[in-house]
C-alpha atoms as a PDB file:
ATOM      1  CA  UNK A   1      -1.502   7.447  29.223  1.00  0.00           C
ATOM      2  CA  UNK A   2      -2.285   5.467  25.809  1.00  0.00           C
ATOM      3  CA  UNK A   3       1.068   6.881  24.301  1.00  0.00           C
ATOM      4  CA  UNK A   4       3.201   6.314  26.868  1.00  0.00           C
ATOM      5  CA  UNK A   5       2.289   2.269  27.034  1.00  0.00           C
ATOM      6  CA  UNK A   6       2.544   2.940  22.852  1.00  0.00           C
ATOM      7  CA  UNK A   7       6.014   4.776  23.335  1.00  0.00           C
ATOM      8  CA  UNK A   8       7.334   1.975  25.661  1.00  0.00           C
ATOM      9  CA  UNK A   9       6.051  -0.888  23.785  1.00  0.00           C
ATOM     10  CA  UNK A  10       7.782   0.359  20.981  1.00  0.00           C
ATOM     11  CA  UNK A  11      10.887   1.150  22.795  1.00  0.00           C
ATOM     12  CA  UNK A  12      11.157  -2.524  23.951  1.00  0.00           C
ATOM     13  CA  UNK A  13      10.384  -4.058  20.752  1.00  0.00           C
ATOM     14  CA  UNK A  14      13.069  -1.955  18.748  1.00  0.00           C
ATOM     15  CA  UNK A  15      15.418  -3.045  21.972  1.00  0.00           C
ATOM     16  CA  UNK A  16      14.689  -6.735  21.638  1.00  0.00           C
ATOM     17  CA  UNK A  17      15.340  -5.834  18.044  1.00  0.00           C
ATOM     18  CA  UNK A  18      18.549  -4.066  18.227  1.00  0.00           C
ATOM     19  CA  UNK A  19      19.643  -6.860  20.799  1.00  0.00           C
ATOM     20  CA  UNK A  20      19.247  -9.737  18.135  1.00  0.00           C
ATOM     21  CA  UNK A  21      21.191  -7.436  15.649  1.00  0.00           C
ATOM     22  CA  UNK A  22      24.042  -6.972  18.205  1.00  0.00           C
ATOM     23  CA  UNK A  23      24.286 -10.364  19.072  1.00  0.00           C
ATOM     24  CA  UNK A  24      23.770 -12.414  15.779  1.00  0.00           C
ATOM     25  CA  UNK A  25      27.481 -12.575  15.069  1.00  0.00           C
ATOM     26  CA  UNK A  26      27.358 -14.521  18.155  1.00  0.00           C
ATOM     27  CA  UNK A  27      24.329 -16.829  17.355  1.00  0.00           C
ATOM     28  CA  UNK A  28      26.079 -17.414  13.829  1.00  0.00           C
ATOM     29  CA  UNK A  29      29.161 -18.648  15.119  1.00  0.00           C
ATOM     30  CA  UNK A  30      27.220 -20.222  17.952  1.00  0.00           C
ATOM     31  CA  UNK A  31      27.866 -23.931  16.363  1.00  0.00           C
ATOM     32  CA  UNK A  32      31.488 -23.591  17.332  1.00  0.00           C
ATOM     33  CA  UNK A  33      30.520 -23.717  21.223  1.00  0.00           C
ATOM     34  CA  UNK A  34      28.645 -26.902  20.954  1.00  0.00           C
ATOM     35  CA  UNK A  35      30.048 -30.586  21.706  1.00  0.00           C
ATOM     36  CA  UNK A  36      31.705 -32.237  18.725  1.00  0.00           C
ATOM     37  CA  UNK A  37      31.128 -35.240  18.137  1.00  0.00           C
ATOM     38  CA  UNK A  38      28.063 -35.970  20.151  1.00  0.00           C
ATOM     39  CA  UNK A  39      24.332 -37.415  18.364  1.00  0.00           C
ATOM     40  CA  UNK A  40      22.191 -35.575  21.178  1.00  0.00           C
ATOM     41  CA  UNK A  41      22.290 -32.309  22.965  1.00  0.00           C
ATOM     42  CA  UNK A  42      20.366 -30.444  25.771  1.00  0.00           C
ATOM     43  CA  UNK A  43      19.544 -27.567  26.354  1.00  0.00           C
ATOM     44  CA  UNK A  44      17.122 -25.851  28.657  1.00  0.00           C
ATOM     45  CA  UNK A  45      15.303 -29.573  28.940  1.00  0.00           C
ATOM     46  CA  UNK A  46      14.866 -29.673  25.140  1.00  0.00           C
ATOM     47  CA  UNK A  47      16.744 -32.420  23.320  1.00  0.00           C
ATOM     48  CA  UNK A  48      18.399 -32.112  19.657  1.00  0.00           C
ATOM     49  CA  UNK A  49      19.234 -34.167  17.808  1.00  0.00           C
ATOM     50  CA  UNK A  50      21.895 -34.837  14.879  1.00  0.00           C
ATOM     51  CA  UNK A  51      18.728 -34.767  12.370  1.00  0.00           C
ATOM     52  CA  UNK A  52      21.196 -36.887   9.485  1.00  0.00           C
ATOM     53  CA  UNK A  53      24.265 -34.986   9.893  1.00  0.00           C
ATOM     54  CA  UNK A  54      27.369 -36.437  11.364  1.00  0.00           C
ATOM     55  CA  UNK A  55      27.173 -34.580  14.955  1.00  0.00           C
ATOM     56  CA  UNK A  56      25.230 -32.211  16.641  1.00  0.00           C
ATOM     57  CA  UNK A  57      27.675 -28.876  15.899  1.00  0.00           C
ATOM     58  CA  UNK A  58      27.455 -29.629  12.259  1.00  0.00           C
ATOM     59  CA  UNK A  59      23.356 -29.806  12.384  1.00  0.00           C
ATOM     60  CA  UNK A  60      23.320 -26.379  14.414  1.00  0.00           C
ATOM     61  CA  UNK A  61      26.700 -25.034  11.585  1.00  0.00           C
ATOM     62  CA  UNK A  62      23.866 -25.461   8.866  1.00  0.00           C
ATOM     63  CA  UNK A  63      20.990 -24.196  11.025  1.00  0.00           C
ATOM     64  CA  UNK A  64      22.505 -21.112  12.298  1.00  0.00           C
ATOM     65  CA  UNK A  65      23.843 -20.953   8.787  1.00  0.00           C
ATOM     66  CA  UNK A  66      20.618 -20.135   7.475  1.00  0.00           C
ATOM     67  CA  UNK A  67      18.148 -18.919  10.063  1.00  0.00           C
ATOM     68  CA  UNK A  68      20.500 -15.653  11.510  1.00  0.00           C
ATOM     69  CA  UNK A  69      21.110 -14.289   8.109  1.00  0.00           C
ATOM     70  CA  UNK A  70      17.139 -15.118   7.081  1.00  0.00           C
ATOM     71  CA  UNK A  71      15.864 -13.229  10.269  1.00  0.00           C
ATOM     72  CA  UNK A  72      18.252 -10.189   9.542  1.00  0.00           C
ATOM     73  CA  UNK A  73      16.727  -9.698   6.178  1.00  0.00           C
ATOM     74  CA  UNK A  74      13.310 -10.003   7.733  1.00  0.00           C
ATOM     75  CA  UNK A  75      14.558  -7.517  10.017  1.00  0.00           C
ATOM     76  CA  UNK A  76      15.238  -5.507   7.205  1.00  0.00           C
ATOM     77  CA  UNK A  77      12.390  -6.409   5.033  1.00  0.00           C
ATOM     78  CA  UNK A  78      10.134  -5.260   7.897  1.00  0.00           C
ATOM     79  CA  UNK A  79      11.606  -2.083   8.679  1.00  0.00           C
ATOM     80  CA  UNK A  80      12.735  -0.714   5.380  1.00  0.00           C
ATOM     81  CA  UNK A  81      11.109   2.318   3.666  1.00  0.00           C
ATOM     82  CA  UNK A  82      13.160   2.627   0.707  1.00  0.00           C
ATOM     83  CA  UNK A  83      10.747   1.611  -2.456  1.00  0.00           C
ATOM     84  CA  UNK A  84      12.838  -1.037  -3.818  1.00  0.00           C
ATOM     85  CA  UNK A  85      12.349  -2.978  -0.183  1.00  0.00           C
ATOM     86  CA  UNK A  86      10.346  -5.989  -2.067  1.00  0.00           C
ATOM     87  CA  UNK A  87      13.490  -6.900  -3.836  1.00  0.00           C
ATOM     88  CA  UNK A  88      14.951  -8.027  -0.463  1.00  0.00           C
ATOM     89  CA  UNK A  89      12.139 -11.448  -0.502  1.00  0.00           C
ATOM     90  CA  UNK A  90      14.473 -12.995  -3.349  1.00  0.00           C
ATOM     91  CA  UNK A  91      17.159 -13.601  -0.333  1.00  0.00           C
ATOM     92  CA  UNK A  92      14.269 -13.947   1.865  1.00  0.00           C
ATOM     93  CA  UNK A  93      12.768 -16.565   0.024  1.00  0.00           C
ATOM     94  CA  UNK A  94      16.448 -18.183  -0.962  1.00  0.00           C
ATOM     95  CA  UNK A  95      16.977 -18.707   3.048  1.00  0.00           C
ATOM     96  CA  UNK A  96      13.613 -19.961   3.569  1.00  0.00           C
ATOM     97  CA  UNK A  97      13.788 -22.853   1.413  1.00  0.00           C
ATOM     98  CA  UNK A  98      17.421 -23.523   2.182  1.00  0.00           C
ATOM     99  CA  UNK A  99      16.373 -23.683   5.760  1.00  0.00           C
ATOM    100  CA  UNK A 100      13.741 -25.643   4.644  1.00  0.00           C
ATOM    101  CA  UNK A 101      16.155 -28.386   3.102  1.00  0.00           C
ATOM    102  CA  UNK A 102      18.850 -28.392   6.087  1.00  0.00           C
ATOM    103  CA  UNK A 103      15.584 -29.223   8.359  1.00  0.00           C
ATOM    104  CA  UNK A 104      14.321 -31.900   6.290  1.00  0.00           C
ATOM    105  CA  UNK A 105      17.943 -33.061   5.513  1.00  0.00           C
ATOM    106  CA  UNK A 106      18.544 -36.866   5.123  1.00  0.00           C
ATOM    107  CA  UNK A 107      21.942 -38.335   4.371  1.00  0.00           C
ATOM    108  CA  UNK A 108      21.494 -39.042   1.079  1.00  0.00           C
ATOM    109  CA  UNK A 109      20.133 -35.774   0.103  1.00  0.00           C
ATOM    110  CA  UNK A 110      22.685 -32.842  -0.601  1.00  0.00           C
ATOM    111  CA  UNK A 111      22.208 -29.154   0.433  1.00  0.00           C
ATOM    112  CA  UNK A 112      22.132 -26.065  -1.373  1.00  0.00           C
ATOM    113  CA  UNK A 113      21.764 -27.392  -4.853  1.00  0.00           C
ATOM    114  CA  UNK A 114      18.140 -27.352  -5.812  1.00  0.00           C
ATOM    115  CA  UNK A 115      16.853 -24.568  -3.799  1.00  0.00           C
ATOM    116  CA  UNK A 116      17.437 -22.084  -7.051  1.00  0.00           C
ATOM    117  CA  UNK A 117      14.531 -23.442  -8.855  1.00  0.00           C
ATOM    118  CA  UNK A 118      12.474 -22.336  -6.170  1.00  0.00           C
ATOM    119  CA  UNK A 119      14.248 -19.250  -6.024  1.00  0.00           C
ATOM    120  CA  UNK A 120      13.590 -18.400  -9.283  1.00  0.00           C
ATOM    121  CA  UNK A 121       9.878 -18.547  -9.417  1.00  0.00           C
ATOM    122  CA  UNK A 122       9.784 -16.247  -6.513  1.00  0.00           C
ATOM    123  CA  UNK A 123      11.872 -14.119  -8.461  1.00  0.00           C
ATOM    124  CA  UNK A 124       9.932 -14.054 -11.442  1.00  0.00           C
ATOM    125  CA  UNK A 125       7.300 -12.689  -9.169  1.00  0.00           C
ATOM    126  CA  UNK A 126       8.779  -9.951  -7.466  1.00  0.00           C
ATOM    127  CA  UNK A 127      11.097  -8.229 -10.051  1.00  0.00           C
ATOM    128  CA  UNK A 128       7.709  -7.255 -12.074  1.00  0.00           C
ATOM    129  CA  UNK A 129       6.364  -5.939  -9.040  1.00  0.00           C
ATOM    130  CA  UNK A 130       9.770  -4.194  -8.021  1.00  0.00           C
ATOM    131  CA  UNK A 131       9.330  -2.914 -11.474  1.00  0.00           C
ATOM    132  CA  UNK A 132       6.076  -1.900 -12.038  1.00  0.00           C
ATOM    133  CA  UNK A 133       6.874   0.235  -8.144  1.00  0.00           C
ATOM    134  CA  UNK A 134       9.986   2.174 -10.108  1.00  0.00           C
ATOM    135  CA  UNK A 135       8.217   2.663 -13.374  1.00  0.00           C
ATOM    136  CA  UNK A 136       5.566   4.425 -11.105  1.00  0.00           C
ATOM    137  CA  UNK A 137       7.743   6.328  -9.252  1.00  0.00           C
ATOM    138  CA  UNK A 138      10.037   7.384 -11.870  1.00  0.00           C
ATOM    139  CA  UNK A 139       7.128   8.639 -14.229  1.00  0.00           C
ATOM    140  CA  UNK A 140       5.724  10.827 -11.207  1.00  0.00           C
ATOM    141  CA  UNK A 141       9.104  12.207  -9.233  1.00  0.00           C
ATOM    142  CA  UNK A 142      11.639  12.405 -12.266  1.00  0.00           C
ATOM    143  CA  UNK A 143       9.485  13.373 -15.518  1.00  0.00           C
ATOM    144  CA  UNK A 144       6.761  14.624 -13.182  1.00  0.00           C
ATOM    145  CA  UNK A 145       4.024  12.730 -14.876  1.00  0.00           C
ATOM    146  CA  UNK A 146       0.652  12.645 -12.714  1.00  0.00           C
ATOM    147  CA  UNK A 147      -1.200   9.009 -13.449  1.00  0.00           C
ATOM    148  CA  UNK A 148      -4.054  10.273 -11.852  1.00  0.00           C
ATOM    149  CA  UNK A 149      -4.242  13.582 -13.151  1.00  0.00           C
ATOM    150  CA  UNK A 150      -3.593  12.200 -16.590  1.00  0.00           C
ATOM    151  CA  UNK A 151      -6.128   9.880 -16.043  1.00  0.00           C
ATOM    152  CA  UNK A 152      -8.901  12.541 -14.838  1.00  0.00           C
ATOM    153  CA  UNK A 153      -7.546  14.517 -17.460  1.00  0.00           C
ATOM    154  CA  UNK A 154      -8.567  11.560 -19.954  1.00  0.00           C
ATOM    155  CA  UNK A 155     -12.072  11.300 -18.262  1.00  0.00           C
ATOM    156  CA  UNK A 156     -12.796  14.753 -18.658  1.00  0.00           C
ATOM    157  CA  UNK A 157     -12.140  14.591 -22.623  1.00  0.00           C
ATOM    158  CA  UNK A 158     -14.336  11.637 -23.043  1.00  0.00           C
ATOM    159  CA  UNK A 159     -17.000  13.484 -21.233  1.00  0.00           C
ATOM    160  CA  UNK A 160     -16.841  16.300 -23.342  1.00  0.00           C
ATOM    161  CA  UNK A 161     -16.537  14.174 -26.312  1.00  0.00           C
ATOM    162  CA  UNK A 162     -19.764  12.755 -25.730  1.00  0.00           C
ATOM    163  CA  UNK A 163     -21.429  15.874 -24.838  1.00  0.00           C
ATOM    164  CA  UNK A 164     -20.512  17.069 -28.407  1.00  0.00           C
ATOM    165  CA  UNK A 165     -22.296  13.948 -29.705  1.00  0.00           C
ATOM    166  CA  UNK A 166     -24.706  14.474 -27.969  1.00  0.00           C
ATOM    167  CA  UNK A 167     -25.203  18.710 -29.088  1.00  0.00           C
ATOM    168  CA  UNK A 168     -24.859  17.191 -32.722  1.00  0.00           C
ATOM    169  CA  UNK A 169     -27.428  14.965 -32.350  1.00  0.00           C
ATOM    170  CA  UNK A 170     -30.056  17.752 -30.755  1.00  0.00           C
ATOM    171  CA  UNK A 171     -28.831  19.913 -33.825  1.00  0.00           C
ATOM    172  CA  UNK A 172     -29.665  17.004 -35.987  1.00  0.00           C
ATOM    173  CA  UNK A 173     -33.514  17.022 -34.616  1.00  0.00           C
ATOM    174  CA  UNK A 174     -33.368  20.735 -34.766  1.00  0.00           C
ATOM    175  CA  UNK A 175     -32.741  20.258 -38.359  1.00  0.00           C
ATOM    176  CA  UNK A 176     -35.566  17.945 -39.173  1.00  0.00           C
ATOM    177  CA  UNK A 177     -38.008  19.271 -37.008  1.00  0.00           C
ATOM    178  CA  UNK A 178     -37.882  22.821 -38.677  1.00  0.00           C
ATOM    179  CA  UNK A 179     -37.860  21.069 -42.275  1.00  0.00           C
ATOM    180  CA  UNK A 180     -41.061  19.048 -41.312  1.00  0.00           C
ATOM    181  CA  UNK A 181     -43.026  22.354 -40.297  1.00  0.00           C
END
């Protein structure tokens, strides 16, 4: 009974899902629908606003703009299972704080321009990680090199170097004890 509530849970999220996929050409270009030229606009009892920007349709150009693409790539951040899939928070993060500006947007600021900054110390982040994930991978799958084996491997000498120390040191006392007597 578990799995089937599991099962259908699962089939409506990955609907809702698929849904938003299908119709985010239409939410992108949903700007184009609104009233031009108009300060407010309501919707469903919720007022927006122009928020700085000359009308209403231009707010919701830059919105849309940045918030279908962004939750695409989360889409695709989230369901990805390829190894390289933390590359795709550099345009994550790039969207975020561009969305970020266009909602804190005043008229004297100017969008788009400073958001690489940002950008790049997300960057500078991930790529070593992205990195460090191949280098990994590549050692194991391509030139078949076992970290873990190595390392036991490794372990296992060190043991049986000290063991040897250890022998030499017993034949050491061996020694001295039969010259004494």
């Amino acid at each position: 009974m578990k799995d089937k509530a599991r099962i259908r849970k699962k089939f409506v999220i990955e609907g809702v899902v698929a849904l938003f996929i299908a119709i985010s050409p239409l939410l992108f270009y949903g700007y184009k629908y609104l009233p031009v030229g108009v300060e407010t606009w309501t919707f469903l009892g919720i007022d927006f606003g122009h928020n700085g920007f000359d009308d209403v349709s231009l707010a919701f150009y830059y919105y849309l703009n940045k918030v279908v693409p962004l939750l695409l790539l989360v889409i695709w951040f989230v369901t990805s299972k390829n190894w390289w899939y933390h590359a795709i928070l550099i345009p994550i993060a790039m969207y975020s704080f561009q969305l970020f500006t266009v909602l804190n947007y005043s008229n004297s600021e100017r969008i788009d321009e400073n958001e690489i900054l940002y950008v790049i110390a997300v960057t500078m982040v991930v790529i070593p990680i992205v990195y460090f994930i191949r280098v990994k991978l590549v050692d194991k799958h391509v030139h078949g090199i076992d970290l873990d084996a190595m390392d036991t491997e490794l372990q296992i000498l060190k043991e049986k170097e000290e063991l040897r120390k250890e022998r030499e040191k017993l034949e050491q006392r061996r020694k001295t004890a039969s010259k004494k007597m």
